[in-house]
N, C-alpha and C. Protein backbone atom coordinates (compact mmCIF):
# COMPACT_ATOMS: atom_id res chain seq x y z
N UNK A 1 117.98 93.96 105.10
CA UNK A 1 117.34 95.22 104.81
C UNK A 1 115.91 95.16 105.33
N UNK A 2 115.89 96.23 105.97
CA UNK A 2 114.21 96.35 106.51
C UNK A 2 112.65 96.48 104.98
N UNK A 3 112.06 96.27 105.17
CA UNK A 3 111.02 96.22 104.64
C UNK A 3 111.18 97.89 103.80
N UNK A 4 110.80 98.54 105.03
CA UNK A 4 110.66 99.89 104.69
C UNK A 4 111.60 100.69 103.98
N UNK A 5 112.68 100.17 104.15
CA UNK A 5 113.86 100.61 103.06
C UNK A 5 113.56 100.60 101.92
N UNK A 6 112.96 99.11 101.21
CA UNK A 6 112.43 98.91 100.26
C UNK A 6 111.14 99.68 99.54
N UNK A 7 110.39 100.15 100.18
CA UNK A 7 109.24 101.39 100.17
C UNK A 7 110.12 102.58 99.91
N UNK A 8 111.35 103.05 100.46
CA UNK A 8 111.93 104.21 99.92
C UNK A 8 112.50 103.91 99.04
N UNK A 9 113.19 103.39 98.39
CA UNK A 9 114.41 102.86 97.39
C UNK A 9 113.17 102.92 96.48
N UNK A 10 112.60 102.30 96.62
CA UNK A 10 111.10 102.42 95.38
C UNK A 10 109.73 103.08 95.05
N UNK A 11 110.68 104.21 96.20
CA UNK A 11 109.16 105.01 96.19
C UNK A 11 107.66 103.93 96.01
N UNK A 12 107.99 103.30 96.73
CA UNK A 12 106.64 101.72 96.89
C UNK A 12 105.42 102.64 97.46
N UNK A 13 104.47 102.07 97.26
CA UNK A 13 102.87 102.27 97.97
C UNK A 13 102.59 100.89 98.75
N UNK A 14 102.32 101.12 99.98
CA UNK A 14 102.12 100.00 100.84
C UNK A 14 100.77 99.71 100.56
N UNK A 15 99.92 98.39 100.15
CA UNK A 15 99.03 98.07 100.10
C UNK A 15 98.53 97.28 100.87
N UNK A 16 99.30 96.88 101.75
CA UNK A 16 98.97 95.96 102.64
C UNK A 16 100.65 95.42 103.48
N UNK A 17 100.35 94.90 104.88
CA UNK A 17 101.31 94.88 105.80
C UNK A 17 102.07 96.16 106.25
N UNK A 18 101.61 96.83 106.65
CA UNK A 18 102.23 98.46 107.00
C UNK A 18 102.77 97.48 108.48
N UNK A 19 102.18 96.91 109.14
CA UNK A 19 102.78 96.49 110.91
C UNK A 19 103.97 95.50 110.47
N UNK A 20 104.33 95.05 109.45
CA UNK A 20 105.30 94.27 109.33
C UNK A 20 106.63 94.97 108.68
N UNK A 21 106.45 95.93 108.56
CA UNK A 21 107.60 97.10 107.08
C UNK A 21 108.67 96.96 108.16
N UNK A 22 109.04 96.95 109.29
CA UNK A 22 110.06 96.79 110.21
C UNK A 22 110.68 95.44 109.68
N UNK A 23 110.15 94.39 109.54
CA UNK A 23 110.55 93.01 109.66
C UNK A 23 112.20 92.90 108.56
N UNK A 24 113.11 92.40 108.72
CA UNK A 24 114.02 91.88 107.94
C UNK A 24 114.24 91.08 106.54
N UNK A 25 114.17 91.53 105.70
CA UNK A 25 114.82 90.45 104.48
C UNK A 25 116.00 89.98 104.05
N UNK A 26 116.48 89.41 103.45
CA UNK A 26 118.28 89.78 103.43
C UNK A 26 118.34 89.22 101.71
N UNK A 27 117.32 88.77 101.14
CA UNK A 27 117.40 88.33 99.72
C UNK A 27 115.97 88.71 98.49
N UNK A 28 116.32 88.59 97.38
CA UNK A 28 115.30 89.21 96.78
C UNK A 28 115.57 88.27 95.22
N UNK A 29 114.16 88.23 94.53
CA UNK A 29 114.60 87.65 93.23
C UNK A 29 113.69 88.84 92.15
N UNK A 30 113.45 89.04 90.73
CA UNK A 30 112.51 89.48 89.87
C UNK A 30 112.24 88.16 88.99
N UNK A 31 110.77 88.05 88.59
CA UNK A 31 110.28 86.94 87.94
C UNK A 31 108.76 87.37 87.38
N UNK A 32 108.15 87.26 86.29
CA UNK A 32 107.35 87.17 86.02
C UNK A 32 106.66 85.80 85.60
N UNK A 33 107.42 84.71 85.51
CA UNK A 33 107.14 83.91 85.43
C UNK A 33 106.91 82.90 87.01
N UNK A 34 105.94 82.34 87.38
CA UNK A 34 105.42 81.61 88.98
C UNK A 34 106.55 80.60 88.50
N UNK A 35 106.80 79.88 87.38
CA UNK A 35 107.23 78.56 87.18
C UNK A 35 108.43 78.38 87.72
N UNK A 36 109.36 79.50 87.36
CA UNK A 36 110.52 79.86 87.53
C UNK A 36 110.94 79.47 88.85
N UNK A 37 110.17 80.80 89.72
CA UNK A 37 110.24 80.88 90.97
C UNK A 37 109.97 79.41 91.79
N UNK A 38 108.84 79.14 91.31
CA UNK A 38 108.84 77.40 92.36
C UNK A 38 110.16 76.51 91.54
N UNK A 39 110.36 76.83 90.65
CA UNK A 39 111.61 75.88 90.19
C UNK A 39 112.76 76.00 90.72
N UNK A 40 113.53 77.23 90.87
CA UNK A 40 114.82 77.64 90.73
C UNK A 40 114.85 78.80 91.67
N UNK A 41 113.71 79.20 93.12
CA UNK A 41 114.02 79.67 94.16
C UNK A 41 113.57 79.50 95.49
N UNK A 42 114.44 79.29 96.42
CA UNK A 42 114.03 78.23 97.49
C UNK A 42 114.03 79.29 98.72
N UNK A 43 114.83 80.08 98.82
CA UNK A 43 115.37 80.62 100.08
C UNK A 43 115.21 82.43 99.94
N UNK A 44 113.91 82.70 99.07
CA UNK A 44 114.19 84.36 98.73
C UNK A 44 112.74 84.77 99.62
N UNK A 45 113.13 86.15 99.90
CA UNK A 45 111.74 86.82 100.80
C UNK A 45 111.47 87.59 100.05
N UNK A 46 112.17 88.22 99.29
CA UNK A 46 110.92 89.52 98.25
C UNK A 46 111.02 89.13 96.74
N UNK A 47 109.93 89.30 96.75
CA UNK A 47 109.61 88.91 94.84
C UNK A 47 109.04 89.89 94.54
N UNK A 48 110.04 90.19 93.14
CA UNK A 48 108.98 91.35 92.21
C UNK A 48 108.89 90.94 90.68
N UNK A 49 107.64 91.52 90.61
CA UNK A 49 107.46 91.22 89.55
C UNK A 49 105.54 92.18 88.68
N UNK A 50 105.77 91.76 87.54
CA UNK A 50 104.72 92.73 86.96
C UNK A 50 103.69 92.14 86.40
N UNK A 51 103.04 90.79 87.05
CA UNK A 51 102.34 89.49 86.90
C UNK A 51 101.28 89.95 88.18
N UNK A 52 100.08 90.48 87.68
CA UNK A 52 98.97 90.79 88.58
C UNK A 52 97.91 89.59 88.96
N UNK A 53 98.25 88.48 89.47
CA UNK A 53 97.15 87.67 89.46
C UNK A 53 97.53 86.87 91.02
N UNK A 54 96.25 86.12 91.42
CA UNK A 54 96.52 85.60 92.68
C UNK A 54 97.48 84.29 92.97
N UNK A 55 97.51 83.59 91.83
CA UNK A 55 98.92 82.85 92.00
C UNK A 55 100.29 83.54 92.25
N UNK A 56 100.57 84.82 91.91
CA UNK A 56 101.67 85.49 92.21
C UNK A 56 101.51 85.02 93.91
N UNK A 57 101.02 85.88 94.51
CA UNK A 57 100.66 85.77 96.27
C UNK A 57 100.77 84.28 96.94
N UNK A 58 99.83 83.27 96.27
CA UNK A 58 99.87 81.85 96.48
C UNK A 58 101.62 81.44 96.14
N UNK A 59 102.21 81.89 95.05
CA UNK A 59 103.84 81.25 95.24
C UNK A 59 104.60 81.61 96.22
N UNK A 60 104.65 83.16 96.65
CA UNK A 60 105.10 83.37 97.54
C UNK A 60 105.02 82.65 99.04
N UNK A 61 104.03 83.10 98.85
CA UNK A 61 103.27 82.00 100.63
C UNK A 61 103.61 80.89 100.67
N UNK A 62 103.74 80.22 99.25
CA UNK A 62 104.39 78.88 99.49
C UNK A 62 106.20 78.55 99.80
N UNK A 63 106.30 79.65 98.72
CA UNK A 63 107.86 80.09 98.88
C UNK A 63 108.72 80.37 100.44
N UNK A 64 107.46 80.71 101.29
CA UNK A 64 107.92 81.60 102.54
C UNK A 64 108.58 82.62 102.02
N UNK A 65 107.82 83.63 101.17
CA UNK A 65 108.58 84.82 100.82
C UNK A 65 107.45 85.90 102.19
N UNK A 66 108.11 86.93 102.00
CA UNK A 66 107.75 88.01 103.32
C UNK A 66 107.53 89.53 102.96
N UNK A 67 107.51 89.64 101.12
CA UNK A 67 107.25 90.62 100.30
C UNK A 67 107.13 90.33 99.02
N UNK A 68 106.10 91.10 98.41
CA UNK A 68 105.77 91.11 97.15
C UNK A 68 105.87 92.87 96.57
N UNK A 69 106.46 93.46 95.88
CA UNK A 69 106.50 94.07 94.76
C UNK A 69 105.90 93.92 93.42
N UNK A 70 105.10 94.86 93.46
CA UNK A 70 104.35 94.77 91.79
C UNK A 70 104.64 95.62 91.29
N UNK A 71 105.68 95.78 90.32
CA UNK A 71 106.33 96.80 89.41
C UNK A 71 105.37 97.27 87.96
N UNK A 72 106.13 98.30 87.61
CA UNK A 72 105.57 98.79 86.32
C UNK A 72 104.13 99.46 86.02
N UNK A 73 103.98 100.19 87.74
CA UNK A 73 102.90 100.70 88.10
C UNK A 73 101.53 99.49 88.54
N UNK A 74 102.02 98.25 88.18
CA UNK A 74 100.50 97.40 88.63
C UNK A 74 100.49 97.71 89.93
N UNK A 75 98.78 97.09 89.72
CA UNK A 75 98.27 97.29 91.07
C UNK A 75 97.66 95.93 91.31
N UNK A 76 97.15 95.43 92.00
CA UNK A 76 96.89 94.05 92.43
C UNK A 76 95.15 94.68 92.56
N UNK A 77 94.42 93.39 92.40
CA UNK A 77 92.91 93.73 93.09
C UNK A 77 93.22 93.20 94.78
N UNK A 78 91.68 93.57 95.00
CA UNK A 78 91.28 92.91 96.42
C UNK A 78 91.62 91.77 96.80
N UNK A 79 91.48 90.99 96.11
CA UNK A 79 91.14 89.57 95.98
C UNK A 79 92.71 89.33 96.28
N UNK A 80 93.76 89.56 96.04
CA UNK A 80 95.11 89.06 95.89
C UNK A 80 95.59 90.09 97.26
N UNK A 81 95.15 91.01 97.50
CA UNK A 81 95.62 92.33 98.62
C UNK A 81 95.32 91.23 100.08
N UNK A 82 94.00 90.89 100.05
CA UNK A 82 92.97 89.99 101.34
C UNK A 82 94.36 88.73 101.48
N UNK A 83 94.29 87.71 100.29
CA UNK A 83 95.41 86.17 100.55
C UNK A 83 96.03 86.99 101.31
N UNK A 84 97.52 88.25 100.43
CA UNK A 84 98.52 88.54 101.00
C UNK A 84 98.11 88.68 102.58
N UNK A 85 96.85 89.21 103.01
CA UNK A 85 97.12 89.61 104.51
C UNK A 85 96.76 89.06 105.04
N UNK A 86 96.23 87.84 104.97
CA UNK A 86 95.80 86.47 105.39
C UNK A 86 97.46 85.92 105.58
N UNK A 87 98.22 85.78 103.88
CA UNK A 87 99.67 85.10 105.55
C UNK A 87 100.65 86.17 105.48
N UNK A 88 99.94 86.76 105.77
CA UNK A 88 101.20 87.89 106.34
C UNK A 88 102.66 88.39 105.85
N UNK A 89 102.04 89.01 104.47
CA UNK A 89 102.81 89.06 103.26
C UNK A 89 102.50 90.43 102.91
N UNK A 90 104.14 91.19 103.30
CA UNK A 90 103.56 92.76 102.64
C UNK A 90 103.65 92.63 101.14
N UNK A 91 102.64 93.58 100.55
CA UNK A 91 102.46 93.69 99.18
C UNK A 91 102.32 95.15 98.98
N UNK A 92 103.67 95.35 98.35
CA UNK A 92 104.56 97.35 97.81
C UNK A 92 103.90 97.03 95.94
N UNK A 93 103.30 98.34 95.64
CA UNK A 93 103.64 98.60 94.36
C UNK A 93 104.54 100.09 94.08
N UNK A 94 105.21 99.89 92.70
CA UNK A 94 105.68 100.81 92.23
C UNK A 94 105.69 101.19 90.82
N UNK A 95 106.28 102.07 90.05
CA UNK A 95 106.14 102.42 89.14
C UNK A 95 107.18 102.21 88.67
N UNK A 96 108.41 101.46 89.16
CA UNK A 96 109.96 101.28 88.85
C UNK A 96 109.42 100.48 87.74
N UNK A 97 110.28 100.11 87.04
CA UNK A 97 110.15 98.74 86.10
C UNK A 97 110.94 97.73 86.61
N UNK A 98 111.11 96.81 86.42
CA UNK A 98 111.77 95.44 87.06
C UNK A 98 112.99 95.61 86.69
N UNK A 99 114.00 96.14 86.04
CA UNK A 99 115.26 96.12 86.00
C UNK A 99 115.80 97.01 86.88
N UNK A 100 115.80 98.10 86.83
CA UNK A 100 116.14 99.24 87.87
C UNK A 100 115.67 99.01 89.03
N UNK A 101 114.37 98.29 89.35
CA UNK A 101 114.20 97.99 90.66
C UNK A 101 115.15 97.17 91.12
N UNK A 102 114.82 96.04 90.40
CA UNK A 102 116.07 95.04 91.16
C UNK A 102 117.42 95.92 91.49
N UNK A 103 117.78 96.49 90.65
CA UNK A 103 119.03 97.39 90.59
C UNK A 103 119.36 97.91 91.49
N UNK A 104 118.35 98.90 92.26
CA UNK A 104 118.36 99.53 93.15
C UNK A 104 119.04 98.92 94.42
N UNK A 105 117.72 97.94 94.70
CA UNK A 105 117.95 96.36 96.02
C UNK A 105 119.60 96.37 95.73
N UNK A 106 119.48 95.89 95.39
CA UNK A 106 120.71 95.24 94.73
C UNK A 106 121.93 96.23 95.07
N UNK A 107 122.01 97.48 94.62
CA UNK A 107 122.98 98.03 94.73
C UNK A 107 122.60 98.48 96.62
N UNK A 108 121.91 98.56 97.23
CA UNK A 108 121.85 98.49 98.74
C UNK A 108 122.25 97.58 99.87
N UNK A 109 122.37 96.11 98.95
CA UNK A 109 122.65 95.45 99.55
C UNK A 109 122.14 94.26 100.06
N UNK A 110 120.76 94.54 99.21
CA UNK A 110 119.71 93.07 98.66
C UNK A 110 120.07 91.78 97.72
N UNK A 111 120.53 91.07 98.24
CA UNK A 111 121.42 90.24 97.29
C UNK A 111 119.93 89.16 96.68
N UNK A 112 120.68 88.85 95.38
CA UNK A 112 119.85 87.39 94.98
C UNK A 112 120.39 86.56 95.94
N UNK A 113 119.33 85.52 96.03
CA UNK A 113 119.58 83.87 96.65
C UNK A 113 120.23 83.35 95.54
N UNK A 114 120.51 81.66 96.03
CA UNK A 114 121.13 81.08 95.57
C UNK A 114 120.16 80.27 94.68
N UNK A 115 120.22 79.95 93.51
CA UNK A 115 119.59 78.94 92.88
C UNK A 115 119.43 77.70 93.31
N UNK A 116 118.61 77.07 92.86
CA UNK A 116 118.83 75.20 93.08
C UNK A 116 117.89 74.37 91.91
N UNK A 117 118.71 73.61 90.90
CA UNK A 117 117.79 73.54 89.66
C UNK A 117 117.33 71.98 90.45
């Protein structure tokens, strides 16, 4: 699924990476917890979640994720908008809440990855 799909399905606000919304994902997880995610996901490109702080951005980047979603209307500051576009990490907010979002993905054809404990 293209980036930008994900911006419609979620009525998203692009905050950053508009030149990348073309690029491909093919997996997605929801987490509010960072711990989780470095624990138990290895192979996902979009993360959402409703955790406004700059470690959100820092897991991803480490993750090699290639999108961030901030649900439940957050908005991210500067400070976390700048990392994301430093590595080249679009960052969508929306007003979905994290269940129906995922839902959405999901029913399009955004699958979860695979775990690995």
């Amino acid at each position: 699924m293209k980036i930008s799909k994900i911006v419609e399905l979620l009525d998203a606000k692009v905050l950053c990476g508009e030149e990348l919304l073309e690029n491909e994902v093919h997996s997605a997880c929801g987490s509010d917890m960072m711990s989780d995610v470095l624990a138990f996901v290895k192979d996902q490109a979009v993360l959402l979640t409703g955790l406004v702080n700059l470690q959100v951005v820092r897991t991803a980047a480490m993750m090699d994720m290639r999108c961030v979603v901030f649900v439940r209307g957050k908005n991210p500051g500067d400070d976390i908008v700048e990392f994301a576009k430093d590595n080249d990490i679009v960052v969508l907010a929306t007003a979905e809440r994290m269940y129906p979002a995922c839902g959405k993905l999901y029913a399009n054809g955004l699958v979860g990855g695979s775990l690995h404990a």
